[in-house]
N, C-alpha and C. Protein backbone atom coordinates (compact mmCIF):
# COMPACT_ATOMS: atom_id res chain seq x y z
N UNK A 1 15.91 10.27 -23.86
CA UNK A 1 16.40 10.29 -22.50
C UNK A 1 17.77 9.63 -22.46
N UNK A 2 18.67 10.38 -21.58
CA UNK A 2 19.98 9.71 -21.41
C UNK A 2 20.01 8.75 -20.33
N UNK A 3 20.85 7.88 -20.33
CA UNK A 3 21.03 7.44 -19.37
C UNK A 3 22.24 6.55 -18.75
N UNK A 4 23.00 7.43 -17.92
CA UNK A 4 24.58 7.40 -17.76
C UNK A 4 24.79 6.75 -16.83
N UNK A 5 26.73 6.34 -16.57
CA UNK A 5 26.86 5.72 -15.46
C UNK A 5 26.36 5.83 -14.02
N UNK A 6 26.50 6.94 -14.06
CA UNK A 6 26.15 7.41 -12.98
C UNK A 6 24.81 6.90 -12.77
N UNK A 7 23.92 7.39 -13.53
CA UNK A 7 22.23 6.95 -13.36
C UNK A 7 22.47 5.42 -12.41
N UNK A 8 22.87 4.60 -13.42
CA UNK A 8 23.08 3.22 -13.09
C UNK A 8 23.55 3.11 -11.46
N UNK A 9 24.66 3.65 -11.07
CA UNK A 9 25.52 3.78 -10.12
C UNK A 9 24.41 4.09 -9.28
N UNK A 10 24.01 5.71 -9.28
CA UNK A 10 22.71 5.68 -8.18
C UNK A 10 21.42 4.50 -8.29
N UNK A 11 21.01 3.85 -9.12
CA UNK A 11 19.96 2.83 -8.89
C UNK A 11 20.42 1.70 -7.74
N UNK A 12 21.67 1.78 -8.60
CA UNK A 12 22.04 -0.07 -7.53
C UNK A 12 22.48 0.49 -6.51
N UNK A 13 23.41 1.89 -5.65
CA UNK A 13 22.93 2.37 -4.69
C UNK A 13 21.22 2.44 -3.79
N UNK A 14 20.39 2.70 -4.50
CA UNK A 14 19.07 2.97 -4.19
C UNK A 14 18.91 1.22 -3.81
N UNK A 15 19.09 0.99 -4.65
CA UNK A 15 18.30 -0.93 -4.33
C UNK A 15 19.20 -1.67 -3.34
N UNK A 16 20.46 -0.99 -3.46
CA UNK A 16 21.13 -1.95 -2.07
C UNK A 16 21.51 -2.94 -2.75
N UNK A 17 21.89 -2.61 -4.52
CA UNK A 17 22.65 -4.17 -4.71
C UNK A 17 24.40 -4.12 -4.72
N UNK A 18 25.09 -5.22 -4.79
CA UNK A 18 26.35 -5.30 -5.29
C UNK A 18 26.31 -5.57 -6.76
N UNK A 19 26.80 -4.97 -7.49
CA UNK A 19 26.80 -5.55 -8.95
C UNK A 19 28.60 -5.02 -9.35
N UNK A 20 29.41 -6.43 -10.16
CA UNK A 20 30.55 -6.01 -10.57
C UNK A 20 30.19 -5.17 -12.02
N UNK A 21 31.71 -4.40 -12.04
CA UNK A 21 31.65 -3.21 -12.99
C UNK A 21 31.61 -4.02 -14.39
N UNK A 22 31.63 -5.70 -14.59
CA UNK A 22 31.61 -6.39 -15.66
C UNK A 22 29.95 -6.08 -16.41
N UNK A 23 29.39 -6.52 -14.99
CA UNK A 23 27.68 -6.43 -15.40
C UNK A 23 27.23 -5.09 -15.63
N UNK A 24 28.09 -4.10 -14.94
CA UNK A 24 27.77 -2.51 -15.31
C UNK A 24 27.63 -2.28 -16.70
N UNK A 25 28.91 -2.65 -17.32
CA UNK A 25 28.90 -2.42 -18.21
C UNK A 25 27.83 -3.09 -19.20
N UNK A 26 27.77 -4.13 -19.14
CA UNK A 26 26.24 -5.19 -19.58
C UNK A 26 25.00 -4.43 -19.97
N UNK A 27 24.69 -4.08 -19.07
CA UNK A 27 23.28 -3.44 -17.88
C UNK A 27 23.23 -2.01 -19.10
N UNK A 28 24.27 -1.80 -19.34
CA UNK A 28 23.63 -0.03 -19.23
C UNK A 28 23.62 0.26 -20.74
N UNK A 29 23.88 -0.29 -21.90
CA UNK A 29 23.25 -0.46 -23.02
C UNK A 29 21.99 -1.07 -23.14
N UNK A 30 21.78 -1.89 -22.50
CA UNK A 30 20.37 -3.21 -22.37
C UNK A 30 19.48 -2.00 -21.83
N UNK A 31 19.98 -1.04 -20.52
CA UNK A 31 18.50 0.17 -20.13
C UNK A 31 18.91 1.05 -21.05
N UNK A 32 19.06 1.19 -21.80
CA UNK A 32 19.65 2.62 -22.50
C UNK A 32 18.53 2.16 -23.92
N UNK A 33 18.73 0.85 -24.68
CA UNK A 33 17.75 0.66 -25.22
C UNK A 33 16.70 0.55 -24.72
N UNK A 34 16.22 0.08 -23.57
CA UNK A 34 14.66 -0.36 -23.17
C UNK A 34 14.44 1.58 -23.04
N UNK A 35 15.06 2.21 -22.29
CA UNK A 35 14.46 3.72 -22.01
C UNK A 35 14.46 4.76 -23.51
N UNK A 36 15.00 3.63 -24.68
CA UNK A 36 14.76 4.46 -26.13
C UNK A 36 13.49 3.69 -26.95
N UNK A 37 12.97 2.39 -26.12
CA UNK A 37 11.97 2.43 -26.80
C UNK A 37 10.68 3.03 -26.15
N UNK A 38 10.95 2.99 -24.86
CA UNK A 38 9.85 4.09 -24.27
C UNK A 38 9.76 5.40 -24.71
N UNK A 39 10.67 5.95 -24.84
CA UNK A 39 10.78 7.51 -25.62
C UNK A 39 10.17 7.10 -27.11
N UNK A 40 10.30 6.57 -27.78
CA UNK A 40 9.29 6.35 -29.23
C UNK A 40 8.12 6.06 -28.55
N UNK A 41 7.51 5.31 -27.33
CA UNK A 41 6.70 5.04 -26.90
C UNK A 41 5.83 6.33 -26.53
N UNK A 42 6.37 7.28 -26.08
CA UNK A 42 5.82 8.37 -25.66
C UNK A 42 5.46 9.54 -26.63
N UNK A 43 6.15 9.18 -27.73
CA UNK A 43 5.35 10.38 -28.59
C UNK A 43 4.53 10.14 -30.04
N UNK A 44 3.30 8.62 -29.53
CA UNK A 44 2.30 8.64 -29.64
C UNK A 44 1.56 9.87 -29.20
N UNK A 45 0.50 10.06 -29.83
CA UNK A 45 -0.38 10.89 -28.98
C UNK A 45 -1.85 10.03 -28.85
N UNK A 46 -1.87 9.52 -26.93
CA UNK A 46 -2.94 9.00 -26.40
C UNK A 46 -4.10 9.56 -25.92
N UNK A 47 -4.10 10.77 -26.18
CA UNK A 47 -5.52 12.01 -25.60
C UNK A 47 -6.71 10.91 -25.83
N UNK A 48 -6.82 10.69 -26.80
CA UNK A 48 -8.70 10.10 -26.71
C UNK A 48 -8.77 8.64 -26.92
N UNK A 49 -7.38 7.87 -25.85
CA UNK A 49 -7.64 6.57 -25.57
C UNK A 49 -7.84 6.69 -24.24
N UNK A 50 -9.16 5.98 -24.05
CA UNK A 50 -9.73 5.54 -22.30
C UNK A 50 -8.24 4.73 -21.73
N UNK A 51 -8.23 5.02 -20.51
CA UNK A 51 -7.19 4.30 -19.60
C UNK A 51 -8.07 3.05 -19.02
N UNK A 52 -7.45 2.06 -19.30
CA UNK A 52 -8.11 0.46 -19.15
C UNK A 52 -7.01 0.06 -18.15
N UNK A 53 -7.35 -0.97 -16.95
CA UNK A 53 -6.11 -1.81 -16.49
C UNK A 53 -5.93 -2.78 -17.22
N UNK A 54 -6.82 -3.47 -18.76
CA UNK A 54 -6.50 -4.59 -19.57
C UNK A 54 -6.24 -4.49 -20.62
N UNK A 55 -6.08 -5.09 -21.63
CA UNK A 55 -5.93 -5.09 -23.00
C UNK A 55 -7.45 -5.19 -23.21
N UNK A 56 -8.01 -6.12 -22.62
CA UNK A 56 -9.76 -6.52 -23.36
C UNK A 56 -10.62 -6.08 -22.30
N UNK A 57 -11.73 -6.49 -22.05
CA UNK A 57 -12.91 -6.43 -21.33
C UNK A 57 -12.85 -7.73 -20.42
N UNK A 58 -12.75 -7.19 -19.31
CA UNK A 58 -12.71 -8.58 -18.21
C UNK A 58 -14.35 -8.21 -17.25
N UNK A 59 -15.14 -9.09 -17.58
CA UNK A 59 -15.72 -9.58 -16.74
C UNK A 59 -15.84 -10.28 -15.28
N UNK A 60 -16.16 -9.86 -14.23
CA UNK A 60 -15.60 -10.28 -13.14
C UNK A 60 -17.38 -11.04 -12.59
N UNK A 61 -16.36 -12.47 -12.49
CA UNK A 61 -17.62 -13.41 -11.79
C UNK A 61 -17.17 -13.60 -10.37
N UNK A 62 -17.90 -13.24 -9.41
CA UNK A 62 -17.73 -13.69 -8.14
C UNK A 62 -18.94 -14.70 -7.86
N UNK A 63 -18.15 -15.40 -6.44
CA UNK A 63 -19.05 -16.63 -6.52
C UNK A 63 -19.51 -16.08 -4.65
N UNK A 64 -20.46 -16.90 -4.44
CA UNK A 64 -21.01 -16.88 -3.16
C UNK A 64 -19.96 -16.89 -1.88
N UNK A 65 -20.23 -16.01 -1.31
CA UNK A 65 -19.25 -16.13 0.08
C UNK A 65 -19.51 -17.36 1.54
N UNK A 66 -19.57 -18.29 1.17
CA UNK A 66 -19.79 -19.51 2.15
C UNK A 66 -18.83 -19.76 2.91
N UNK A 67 -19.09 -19.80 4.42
CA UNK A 67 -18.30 -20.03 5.43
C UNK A 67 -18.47 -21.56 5.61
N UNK A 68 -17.05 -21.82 5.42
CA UNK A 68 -17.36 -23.72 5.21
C UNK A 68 -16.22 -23.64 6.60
N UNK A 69 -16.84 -24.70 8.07
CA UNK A 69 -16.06 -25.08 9.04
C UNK A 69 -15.64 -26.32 8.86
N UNK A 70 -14.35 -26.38 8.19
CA UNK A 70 -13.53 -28.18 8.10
C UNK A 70 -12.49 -28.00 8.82
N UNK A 71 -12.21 -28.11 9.98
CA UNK A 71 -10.82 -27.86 10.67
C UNK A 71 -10.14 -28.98 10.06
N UNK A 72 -8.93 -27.93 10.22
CA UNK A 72 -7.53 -29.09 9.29
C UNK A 72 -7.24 -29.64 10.50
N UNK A 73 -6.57 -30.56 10.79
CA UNK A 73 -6.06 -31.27 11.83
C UNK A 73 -5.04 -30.94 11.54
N UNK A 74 -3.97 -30.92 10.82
CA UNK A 74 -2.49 -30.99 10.92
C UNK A 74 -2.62 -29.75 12.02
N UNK A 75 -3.32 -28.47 11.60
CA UNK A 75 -3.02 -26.93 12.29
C UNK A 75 -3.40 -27.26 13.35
N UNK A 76 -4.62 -28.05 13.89
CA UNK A 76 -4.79 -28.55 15.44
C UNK A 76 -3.56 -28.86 16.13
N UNK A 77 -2.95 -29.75 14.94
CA UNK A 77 -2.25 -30.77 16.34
C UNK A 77 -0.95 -30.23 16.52
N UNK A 78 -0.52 -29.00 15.66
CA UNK A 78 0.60 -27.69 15.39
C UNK A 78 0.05 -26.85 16.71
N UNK A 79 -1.44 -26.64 16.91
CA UNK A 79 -1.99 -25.06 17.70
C UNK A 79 -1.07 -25.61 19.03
N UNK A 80 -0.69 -24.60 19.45
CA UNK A 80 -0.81 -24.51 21.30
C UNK A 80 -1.91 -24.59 22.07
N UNK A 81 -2.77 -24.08 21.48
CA UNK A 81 -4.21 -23.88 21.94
C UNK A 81 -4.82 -24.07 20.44
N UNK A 82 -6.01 -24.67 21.09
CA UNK A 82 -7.29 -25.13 19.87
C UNK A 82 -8.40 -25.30 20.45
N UNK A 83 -9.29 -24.29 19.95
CA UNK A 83 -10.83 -24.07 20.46
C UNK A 83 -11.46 -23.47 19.47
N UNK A 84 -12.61 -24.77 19.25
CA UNK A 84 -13.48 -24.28 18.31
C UNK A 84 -13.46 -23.86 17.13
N UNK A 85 -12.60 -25.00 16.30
CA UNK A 85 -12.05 -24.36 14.84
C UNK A 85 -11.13 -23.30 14.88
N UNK A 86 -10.62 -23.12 15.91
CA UNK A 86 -9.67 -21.48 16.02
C UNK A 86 -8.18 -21.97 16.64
N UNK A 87 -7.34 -21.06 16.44
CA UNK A 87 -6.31 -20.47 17.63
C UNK A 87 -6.87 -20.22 18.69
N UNK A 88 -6.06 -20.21 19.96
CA UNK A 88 -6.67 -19.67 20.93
C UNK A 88 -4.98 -19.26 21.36
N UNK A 89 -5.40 -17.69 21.33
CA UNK A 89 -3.99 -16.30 21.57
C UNK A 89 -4.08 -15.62 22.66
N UNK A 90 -3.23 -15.62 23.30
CA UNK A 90 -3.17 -14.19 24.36
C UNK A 90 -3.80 -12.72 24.28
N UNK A 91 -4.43 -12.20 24.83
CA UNK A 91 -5.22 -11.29 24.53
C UNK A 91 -3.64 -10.00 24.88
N UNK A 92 -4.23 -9.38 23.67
CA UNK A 92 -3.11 -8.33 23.52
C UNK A 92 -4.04 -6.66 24.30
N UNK A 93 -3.65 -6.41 24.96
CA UNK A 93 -3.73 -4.75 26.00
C UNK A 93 -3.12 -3.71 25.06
């Protein structure tokens, strides 16, 4: 994959950055290698590897869902209104 001034030029257009033409120049060897090791990256052939979101096996422990009422005081004495462990808000129509 190529990847030219221009490319560059439209990204930092797209993102809304300022970047001087010092760092342009910087920038666009540094993606030019990262988008040549993805291209070696891509012609592996992955057909009969499962798609994982991990490297390993994650086990997922969840713990009990307990509603614990400790009102903070700092947020009390911040509320405008305070009722009953809560905010108390304008009812929105």
């Amino acid at each position: 994959m190529t990847f030219s001034h221009s490319d560059l030029d439209h990204i930092i257009r797209l993102a809304h950055l300022e970047v001087d033409s010092d760092l342009k120049e910087k920038f666009l060897p540094q993606i030019q290698s990262i988008l040549g090791h993805m291209d070696s990256i891509n012609k592996f052939d992955l057909t009969d590897v499962p798609a994982a979101a991990t490297a390993f096996s994650v086990e997922m422990t969840l713990r009990d869902d307990v509603v614990v009422i400790q009102p903070d005081l700092r947020l009390a004495t911040n509320a405008p209104s305070w009722n009953d462990h809560a905010f108390v808000v304008p009812r929105i129509n």
